[in-house]
N, C-alpha and C. Protein backbone atom coordinates (compact mmCIF):
# COMPACT_ATOMS: atom_id res chain seq x y z
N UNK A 1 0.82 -1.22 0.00
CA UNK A 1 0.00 0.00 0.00
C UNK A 1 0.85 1.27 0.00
N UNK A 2 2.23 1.00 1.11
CA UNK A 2 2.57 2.51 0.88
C UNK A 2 3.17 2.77 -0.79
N UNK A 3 3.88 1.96 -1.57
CA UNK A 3 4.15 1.97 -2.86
C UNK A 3 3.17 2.84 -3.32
N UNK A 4 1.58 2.59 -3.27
CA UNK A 4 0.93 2.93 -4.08
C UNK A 4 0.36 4.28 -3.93
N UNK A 5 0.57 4.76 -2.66
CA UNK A 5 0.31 5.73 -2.15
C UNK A 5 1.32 6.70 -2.72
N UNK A 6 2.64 6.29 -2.64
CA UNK A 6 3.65 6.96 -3.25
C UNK A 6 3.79 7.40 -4.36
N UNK A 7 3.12 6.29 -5.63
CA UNK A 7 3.02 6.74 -6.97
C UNK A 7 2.05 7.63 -7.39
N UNK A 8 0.84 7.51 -6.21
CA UNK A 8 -0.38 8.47 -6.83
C UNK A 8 0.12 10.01 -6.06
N UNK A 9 0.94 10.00 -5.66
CA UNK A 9 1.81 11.85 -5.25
C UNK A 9 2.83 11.89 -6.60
N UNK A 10 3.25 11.09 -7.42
CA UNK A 10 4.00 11.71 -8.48
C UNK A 10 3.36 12.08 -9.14
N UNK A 11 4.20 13.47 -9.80
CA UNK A 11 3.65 13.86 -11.20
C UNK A 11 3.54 13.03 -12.18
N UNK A 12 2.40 13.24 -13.10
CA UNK A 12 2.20 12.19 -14.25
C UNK A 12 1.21 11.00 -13.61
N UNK A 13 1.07 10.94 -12.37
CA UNK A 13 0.59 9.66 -11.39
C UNK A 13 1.23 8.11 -11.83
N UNK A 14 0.62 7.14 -11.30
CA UNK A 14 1.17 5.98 -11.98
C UNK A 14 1.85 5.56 -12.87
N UNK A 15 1.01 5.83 -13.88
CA UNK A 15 1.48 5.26 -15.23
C UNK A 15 2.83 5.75 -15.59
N UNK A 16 3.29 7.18 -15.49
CA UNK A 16 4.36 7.75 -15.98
C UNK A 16 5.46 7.51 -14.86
N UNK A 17 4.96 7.48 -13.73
CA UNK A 17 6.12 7.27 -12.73
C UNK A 17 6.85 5.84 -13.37
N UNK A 18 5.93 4.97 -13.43
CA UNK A 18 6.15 3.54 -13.56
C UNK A 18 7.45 3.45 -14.74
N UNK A 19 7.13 4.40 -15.80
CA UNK A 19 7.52 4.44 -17.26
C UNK A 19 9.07 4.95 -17.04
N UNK A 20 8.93 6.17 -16.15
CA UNK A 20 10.45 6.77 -16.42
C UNK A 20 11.11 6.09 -15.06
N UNK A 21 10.53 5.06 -14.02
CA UNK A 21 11.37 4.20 -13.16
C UNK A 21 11.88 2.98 -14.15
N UNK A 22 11.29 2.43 -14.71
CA UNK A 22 11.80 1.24 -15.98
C UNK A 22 12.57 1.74 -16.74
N UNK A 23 12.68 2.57 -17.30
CA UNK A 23 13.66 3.36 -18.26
C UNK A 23 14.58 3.42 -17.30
N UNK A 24 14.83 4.28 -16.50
CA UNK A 24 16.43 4.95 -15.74
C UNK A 24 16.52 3.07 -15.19
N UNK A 25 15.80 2.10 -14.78
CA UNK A 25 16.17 1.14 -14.66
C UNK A 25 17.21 0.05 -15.85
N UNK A 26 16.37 0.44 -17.06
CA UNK A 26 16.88 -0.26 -18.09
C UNK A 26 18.20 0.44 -18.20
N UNK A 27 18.07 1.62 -18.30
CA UNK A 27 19.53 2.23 -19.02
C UNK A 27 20.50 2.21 -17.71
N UNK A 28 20.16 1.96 -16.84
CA UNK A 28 21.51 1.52 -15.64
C UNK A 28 21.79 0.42 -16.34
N UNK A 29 21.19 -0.79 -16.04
CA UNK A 29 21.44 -2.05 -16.41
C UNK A 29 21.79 -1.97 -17.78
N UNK A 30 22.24 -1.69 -18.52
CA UNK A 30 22.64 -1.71 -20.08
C UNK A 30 23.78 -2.29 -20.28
N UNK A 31 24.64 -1.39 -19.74
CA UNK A 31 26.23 -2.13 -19.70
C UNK A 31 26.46 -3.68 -19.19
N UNK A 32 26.13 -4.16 -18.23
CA UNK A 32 25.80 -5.07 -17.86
C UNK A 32 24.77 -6.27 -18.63
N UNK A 33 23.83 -5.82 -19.17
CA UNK A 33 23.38 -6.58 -20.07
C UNK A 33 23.52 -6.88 -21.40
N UNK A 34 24.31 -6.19 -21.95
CA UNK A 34 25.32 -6.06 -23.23
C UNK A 34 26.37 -7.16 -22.98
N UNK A 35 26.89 -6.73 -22.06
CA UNK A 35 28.68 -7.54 -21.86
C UNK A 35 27.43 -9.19 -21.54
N UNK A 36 26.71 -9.27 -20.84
CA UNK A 36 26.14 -10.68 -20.49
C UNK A 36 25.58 -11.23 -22.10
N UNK A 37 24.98 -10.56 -22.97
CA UNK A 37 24.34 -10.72 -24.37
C UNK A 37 25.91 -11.28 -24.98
N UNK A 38 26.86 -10.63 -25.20
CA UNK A 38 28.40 -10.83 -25.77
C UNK A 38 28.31 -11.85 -25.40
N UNK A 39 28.69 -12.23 -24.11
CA UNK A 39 29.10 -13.53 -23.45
C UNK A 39 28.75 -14.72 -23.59
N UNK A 40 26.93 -14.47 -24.03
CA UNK A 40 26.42 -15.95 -24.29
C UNK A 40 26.47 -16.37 -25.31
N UNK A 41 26.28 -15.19 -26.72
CA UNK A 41 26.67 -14.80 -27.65
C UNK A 41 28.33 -16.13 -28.29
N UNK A 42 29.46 -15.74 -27.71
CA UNK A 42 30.36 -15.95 -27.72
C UNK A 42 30.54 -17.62 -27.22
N UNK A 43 29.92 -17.65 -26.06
CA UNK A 43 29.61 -19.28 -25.28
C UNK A 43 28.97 -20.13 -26.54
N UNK A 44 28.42 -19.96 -26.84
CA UNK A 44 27.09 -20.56 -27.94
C UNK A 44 27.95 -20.55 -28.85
N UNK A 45 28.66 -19.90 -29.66
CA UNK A 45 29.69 -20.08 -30.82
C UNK A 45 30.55 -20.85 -30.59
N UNK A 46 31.40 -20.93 -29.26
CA UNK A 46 32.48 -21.30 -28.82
C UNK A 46 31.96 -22.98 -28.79
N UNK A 47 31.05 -22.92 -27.92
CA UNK A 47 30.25 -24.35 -27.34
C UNK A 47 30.45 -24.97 -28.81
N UNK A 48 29.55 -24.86 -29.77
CA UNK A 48 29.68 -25.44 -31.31
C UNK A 48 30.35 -25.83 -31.95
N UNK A 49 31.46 -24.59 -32.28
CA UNK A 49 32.71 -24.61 -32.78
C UNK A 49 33.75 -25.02 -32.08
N UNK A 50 33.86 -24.87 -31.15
CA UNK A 50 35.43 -24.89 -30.49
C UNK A 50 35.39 -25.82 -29.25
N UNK A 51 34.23 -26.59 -28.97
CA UNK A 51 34.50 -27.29 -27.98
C UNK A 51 35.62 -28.31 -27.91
N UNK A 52 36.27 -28.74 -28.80
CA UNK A 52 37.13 -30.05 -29.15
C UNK A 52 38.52 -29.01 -29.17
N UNK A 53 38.65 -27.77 -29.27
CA UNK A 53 39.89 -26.81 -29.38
C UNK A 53 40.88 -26.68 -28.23
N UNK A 54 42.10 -27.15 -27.78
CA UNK A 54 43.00 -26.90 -26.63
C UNK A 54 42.39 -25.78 -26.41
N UNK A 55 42.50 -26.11 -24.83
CA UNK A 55 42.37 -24.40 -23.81
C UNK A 55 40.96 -24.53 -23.88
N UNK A 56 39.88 -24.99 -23.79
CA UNK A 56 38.33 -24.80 -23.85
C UNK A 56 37.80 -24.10 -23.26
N UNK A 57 38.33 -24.58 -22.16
CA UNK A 57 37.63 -24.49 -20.89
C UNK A 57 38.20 -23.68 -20.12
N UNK A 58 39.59 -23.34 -20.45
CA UNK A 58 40.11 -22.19 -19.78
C UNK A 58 39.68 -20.94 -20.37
N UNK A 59 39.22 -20.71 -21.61
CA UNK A 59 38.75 -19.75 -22.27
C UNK A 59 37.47 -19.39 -21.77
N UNK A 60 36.62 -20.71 -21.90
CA UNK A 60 35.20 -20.21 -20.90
C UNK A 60 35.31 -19.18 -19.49
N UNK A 61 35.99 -19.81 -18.97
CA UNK A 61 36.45 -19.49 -17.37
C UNK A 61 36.61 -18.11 -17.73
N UNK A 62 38.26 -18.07 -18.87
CA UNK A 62 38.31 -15.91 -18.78
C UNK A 62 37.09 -15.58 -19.32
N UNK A 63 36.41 -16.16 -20.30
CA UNK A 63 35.35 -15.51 -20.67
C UNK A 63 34.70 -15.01 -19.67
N UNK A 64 33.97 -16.06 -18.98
CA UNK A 64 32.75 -15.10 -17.98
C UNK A 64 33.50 -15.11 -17.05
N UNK A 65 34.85 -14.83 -16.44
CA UNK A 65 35.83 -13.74 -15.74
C UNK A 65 35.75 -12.44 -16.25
N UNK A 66 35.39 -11.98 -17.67
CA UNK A 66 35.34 -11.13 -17.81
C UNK A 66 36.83 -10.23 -18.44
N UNK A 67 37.91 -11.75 -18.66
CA UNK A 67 39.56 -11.67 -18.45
C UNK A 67 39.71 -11.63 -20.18
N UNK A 68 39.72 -10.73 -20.32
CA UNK A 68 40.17 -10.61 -22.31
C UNK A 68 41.32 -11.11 -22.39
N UNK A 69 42.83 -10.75 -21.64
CA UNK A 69 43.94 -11.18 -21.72
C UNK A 69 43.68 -12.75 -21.80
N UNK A 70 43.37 -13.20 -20.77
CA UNK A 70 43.13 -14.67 -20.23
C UNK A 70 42.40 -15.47 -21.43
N UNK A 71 41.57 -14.78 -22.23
CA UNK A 71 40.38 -15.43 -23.28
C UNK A 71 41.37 -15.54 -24.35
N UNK A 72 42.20 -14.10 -24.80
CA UNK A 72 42.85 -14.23 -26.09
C UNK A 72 44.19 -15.45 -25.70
N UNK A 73 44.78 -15.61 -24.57
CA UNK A 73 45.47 -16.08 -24.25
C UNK A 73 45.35 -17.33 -24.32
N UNK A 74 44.00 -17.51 -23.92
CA UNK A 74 43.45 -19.31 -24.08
C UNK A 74 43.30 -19.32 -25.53
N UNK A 75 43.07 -19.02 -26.44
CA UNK A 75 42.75 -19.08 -27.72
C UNK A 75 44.20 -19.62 -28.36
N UNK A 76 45.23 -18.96 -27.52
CA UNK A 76 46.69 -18.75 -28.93
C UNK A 76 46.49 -20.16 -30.26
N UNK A 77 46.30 -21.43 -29.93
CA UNK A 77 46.73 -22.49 -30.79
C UNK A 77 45.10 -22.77 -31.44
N UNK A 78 44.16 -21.72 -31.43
CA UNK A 78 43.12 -21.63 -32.05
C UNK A 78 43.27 -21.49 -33.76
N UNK A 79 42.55 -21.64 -34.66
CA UNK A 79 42.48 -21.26 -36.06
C UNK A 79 42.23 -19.97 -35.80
N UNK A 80 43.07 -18.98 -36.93
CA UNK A 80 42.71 -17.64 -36.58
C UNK A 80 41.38 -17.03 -36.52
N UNK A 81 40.35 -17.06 -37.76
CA UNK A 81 39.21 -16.70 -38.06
C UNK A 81 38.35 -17.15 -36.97
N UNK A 82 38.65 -18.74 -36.06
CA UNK A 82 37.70 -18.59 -35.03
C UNK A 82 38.03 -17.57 -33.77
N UNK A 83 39.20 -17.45 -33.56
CA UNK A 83 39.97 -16.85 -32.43
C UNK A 83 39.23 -15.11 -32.23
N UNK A 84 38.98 -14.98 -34.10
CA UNK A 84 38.91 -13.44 -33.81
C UNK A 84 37.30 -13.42 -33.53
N UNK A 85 36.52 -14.24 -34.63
CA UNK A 85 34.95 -13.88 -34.26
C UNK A 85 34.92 -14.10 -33.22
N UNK A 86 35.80 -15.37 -32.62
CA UNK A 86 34.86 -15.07 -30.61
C UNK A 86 34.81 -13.92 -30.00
N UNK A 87 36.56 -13.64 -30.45
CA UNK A 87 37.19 -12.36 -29.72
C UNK A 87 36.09 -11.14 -29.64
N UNK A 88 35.21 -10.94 -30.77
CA UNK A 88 34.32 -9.61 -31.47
C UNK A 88 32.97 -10.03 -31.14
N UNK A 89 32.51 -11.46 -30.68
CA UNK A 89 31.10 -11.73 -30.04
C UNK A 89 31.43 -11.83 -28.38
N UNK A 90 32.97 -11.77 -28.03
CA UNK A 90 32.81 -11.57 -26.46
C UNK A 90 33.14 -10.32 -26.43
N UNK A 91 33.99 -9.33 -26.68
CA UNK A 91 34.62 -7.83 -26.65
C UNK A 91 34.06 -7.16 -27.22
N UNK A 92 33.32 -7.14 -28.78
CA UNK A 92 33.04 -6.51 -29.07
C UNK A 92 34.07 -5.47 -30.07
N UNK A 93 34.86 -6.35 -29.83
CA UNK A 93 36.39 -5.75 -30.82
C UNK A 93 37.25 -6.88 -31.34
N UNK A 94 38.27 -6.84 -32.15
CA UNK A 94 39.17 -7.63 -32.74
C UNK A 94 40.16 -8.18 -32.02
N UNK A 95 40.22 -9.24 -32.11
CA UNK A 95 41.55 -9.97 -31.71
C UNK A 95 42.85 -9.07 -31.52
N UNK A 96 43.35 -8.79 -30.25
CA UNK A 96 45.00 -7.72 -30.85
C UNK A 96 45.69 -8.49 -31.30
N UNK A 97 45.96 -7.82 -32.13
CA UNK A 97 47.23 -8.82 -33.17
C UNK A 97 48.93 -8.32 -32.57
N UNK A 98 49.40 -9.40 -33.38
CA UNK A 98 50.40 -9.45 -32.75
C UNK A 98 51.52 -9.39 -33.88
């Protein structure tokens, strides 16, 4: 009850309170739900493709560590072309080359 009491004192009443609390909610959570979208993104490719690839599982691990060094690092004895699309469905950028 007090919730509701609370929303019918905002301007706009309900409906709009509700609207611009979900919004400033969503756009906090963005960053966070991006890098998690990459990640599964990247898991799901990896899982398919690369499960049978040295380093598997250590790559998973930096992956959702969040450890780019650790991911590109697990990759080294990867085929290049898979190494980089993971690299760009978990980062969001290219493999650093070397």
């Amino acid at each position: 009850p007090r919730h509701w009491e609370w929303l019918a004192t905002q301007p706009g009443g309900a409906s709009a309170t509700l609207r611009r609390l979900i919004e400033q909610a969503r756009k906090a959570s963005e960053p966070a739900d991006n890098k998690r979208r990459r990640h599964e993104s990247a898991y799901q490719f990896m899982h398919e493709v690369a499960g049978d690839l040295p380093e598997y599982e250590t790559c998973l691990r930096a992956l959702f560590a969040d450890d780019e060094a650790a991911f590109n690092a697990a990759m080294e004895g990867w085929p290049q072309d898979i190494r980089r699309y993971a690299a760009t469905l978990a980062f969001g950028k290219q493999e650093s080359k070397k």
